[in-house]
N, C-alpha and C. Protein backbone atom coordinates (compact mmCIF):
# COMPACT_ATOMS: atom_id res chain seq x y z
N UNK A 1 -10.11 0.88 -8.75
CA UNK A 1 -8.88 1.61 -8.66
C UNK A 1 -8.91 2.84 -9.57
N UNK A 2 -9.30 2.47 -11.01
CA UNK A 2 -9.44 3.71 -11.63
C UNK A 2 -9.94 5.11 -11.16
N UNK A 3 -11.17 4.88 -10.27
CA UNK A 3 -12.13 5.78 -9.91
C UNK A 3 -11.20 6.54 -8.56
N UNK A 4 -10.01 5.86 -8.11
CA UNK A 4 -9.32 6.52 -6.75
C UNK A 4 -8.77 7.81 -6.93
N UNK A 5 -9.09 8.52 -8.21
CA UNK A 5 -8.40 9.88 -8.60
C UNK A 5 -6.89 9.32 -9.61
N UNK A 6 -6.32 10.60 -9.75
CA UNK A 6 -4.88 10.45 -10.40
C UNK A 6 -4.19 9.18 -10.10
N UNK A 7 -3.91 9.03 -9.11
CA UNK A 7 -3.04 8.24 -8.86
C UNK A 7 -3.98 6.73 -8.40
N UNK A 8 -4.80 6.46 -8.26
CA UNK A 8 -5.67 5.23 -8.99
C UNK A 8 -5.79 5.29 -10.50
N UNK A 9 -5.72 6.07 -10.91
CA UNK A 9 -5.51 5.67 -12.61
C UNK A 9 -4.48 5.17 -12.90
N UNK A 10 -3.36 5.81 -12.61
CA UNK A 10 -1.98 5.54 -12.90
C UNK A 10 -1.49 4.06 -12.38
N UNK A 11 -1.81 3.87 -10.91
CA UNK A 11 -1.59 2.10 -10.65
C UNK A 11 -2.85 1.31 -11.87
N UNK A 12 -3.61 1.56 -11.99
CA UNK A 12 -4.71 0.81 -12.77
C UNK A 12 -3.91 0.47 -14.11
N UNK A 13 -3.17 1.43 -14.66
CA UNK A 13 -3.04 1.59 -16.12
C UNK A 13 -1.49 0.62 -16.03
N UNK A 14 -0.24 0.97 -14.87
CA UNK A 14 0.85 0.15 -14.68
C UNK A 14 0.03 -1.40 -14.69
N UNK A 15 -0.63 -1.25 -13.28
CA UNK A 15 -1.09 -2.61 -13.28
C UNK A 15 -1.13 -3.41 -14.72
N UNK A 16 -2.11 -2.74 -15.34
CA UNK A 16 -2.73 -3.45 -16.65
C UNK A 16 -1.60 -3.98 -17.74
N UNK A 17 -0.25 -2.62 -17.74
CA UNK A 17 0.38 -3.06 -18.60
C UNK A 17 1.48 -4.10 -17.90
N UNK A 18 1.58 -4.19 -17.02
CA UNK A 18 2.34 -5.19 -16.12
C UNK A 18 2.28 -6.92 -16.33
N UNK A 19 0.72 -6.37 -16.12
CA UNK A 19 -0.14 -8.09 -16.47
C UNK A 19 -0.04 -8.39 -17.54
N UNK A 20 0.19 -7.30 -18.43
CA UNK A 20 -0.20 -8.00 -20.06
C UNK A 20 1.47 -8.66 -20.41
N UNK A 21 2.59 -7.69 -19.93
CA UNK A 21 3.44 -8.15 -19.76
C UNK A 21 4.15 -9.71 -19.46
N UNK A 22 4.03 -9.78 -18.46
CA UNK A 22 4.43 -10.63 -17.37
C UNK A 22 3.53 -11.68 -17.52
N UNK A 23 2.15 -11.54 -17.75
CA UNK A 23 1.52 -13.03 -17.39
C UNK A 23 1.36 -13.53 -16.36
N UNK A 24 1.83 -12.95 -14.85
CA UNK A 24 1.89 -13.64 -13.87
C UNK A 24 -0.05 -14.62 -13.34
N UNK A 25 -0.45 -13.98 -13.95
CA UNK A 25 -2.30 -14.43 -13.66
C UNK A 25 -1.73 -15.91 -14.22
N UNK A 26 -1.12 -16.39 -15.54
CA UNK A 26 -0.86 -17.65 -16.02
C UNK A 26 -0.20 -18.30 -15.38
N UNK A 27 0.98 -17.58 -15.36
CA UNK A 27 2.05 -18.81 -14.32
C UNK A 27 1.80 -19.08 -13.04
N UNK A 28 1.67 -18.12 -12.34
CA UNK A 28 1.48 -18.35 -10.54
C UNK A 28 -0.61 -18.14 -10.30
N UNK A 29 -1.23 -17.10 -10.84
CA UNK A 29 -2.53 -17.47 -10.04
C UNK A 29 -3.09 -18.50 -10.97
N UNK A 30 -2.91 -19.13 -11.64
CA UNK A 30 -3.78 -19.88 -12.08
C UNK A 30 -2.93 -21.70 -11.71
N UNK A 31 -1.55 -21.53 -11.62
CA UNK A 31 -1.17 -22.74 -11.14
C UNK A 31 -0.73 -23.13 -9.31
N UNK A 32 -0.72 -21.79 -8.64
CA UNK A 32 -0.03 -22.28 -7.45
C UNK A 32 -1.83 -21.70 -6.40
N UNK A 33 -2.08 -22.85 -5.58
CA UNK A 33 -2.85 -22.47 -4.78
C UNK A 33 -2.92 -21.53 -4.01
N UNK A 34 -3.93 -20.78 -3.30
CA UNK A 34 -3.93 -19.85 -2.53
C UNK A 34 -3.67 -18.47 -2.95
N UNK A 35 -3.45 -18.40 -4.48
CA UNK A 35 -3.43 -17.46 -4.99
C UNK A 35 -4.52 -16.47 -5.83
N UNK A 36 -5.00 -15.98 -6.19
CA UNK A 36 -5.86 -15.54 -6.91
C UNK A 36 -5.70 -15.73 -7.84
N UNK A 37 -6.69 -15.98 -8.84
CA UNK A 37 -6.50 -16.48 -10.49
C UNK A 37 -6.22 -15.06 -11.45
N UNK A 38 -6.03 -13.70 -10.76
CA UNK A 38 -5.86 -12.37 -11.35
C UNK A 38 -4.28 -11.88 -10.70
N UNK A 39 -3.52 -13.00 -10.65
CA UNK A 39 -2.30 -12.23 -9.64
C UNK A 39 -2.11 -11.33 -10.79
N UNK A 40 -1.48 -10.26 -10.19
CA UNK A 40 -0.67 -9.49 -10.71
C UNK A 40 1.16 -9.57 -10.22
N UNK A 41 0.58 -9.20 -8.97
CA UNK A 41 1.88 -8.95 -7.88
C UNK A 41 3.21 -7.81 -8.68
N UNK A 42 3.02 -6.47 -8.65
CA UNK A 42 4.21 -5.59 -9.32
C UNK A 42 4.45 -4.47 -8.45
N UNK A 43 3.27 -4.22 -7.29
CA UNK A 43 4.25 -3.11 -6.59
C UNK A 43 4.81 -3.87 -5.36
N UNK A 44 6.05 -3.55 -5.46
CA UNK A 44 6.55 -4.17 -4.22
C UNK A 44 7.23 -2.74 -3.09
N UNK A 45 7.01 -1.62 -3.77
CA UNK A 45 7.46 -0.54 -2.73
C UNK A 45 6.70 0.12 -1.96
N UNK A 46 5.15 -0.43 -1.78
CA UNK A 46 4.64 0.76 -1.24
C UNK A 46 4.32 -0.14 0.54
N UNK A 47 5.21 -1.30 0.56
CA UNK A 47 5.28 -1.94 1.75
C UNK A 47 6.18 -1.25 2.11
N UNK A 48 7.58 -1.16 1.25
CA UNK A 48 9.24 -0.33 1.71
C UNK A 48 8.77 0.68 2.43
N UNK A 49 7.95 1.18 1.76
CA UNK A 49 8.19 2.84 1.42
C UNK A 49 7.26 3.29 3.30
N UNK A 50 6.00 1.99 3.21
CA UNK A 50 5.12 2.62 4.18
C UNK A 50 6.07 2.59 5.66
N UNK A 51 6.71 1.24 5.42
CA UNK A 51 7.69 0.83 6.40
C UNK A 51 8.84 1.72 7.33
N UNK A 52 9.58 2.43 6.12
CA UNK A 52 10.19 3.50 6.19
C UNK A 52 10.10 4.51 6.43
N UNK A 53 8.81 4.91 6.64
CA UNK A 53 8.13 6.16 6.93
C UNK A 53 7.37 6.00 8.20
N UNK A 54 7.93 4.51 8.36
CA UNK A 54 7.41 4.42 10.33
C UNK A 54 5.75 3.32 10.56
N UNK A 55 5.66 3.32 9.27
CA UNK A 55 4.25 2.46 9.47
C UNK A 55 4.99 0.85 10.19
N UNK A 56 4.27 0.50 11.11
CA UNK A 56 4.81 -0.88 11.86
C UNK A 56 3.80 -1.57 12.30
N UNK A 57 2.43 -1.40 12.44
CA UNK A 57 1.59 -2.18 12.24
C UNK A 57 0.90 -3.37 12.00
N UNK A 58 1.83 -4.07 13.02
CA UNK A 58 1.86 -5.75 12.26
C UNK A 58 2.87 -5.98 11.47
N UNK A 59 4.10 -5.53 11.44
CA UNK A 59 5.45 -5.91 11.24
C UNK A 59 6.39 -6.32 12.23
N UNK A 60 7.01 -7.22 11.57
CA UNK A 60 8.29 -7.58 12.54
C UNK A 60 9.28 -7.47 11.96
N UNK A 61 10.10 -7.11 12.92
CA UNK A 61 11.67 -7.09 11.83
C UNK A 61 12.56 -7.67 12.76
N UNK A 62 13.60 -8.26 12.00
CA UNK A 62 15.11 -8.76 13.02
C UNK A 62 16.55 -8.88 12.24
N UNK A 63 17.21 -8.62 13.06
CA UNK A 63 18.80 -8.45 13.02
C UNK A 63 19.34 -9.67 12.17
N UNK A 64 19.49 -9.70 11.11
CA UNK A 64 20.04 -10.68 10.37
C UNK A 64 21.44 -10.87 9.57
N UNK A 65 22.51 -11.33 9.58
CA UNK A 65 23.80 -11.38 9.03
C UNK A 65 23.98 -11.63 7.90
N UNK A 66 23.75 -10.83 6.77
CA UNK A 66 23.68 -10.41 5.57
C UNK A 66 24.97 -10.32 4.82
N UNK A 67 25.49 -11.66 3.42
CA UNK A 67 26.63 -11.11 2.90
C UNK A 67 26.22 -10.69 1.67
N UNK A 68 26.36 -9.50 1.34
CA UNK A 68 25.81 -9.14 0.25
C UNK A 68 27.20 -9.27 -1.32
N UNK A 69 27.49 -9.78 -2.50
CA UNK A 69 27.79 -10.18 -3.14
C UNK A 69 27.25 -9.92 -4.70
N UNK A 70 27.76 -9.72 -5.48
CA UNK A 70 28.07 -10.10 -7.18
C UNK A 70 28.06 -10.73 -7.60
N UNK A 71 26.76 -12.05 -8.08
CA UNK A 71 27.48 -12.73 -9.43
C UNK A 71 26.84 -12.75 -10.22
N UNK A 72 27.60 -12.92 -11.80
CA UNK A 72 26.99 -13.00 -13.25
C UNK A 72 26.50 -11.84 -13.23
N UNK A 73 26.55 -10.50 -12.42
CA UNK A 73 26.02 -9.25 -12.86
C UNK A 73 24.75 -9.18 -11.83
N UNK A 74 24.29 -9.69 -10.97
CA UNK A 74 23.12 -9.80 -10.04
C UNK A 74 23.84 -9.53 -8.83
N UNK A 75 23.16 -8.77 -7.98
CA UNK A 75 23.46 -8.64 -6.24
C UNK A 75 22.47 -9.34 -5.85
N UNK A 76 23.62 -10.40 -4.97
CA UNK A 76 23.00 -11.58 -4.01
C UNK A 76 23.16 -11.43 -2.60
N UNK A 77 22.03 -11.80 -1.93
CA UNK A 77 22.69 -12.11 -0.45
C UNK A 77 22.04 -13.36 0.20
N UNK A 78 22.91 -13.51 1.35
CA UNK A 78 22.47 -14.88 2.00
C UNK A 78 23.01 -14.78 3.24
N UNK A 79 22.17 -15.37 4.05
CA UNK A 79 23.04 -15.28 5.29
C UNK A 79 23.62 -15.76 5.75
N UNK A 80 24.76 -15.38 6.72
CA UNK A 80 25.93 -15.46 7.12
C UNK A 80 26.49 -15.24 8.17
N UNK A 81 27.27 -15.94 8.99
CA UNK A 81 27.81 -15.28 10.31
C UNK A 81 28.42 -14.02 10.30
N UNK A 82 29.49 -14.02 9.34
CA UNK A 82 30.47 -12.85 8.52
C UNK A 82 29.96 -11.67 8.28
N UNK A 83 28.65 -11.99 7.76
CA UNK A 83 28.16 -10.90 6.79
C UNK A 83 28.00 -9.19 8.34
N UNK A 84 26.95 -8.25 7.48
CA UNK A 84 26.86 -7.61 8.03
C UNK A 84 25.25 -7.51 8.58
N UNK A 85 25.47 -7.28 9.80
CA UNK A 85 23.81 -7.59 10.88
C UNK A 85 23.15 -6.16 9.67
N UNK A 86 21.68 -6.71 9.05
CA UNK A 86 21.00 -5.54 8.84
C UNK A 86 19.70 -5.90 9.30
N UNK A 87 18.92 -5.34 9.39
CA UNK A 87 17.17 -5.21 10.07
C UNK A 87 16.59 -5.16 8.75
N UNK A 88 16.07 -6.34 8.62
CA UNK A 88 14.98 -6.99 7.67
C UNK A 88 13.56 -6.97 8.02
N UNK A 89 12.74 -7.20 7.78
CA UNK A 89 11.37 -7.11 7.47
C UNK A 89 11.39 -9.28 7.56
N UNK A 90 10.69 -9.48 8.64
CA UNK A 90 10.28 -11.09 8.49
C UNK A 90 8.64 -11.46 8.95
N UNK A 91 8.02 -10.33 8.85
CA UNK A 91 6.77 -10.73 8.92
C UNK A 91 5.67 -9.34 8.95
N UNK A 92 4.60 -9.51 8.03
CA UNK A 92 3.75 -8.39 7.69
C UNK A 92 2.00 -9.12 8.21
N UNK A 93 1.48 -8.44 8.74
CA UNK A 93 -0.02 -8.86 8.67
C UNK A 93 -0.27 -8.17 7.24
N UNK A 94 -0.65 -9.02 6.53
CA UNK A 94 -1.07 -8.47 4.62
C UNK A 94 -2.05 -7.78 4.91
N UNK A 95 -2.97 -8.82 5.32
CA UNK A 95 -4.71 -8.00 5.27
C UNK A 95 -4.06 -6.86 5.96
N UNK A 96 -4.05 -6.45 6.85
CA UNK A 96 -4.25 -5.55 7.39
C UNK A 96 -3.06 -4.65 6.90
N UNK A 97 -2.01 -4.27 5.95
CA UNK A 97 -1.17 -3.45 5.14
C UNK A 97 -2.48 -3.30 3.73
N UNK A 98 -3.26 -4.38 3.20
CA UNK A 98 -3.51 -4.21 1.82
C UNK A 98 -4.84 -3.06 2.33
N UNK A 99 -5.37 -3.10 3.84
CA UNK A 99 -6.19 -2.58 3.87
C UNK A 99 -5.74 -0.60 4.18
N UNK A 100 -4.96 -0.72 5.16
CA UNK A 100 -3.81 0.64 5.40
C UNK A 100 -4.10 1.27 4.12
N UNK A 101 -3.28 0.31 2.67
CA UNK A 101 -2.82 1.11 1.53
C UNK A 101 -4.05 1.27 0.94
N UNK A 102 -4.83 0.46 0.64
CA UNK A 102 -5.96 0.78 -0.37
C UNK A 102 -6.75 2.13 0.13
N UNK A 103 -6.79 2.53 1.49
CA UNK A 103 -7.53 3.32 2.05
C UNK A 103 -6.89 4.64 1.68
N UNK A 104 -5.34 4.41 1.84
CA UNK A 104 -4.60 5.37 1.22
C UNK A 104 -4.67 6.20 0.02
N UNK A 105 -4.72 5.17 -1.00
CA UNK A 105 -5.03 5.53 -2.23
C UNK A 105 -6.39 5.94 -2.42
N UNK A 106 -7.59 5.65 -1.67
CA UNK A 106 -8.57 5.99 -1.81
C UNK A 106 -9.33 7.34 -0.82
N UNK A 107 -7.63 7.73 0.04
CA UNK A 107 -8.33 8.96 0.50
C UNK A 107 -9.25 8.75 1.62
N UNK A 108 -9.60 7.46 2.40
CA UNK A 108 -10.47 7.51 3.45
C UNK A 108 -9.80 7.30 4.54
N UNK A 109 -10.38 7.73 5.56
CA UNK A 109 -9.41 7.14 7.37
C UNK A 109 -9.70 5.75 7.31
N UNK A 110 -8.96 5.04 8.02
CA UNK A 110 -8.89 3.72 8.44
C UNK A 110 -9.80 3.73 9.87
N UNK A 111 -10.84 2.76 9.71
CA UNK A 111 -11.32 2.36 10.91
C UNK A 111 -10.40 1.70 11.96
N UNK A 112 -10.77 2.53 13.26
CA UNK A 112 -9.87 1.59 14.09
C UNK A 112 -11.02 1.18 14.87
């Protein structure tokens, strides 16, 4: 990642301080299966972001009844008949997004 230019440094260096942070490699990859023993897991926008900008690629999305809510200072939601229908995201092919983005960051075309 470092070597992907500017902006492979910059995820490299978040990454790093993320992990040192968080620990998640301790709690989840090293105790829950199927995980990698290096999780990190900290960007969660560049799925939003690709999404939003029309990438669909092995996404699904559907109409879901959403009440969105306040408590103790946290916005919650859950669904609901009541609530309001919004278009969610319920299924991603990973491999094939982790491969999209990495290529991204690294500046090469994607084989099709």
């Amino acid at each position: 990642m470092r070597r992907a230019g500017t902006l492979g440094q910059l995820l490299a260096q978040q990454a790093e301080a993320f992990a040192l942070d968080e620990q998640n490699e301790i709690k989840f990859g090293e105790t829950c299966e199927g995980l990698p023993n290096d999780m990190i897991n900290f960007l969660h926008d560049p799925l939003a972001c690709a999404i939003a900008l029309g990438w669909s690629d092995g996404v699904e999305t559907e109409e879901i009844p959403l009440l969105l809510e306040e408590k103790n200072g946290w916005l919650q939601e859950r669904i609901d008949p009541s609530g309001k229908r919004i278009r969610i995201v319920t299924k991603v092919n990973g491999t094939h997004f982790n491969e999209f983005w990495l290529n991204k960051i690294l500046k090469r075309e994607i084989d099709k």
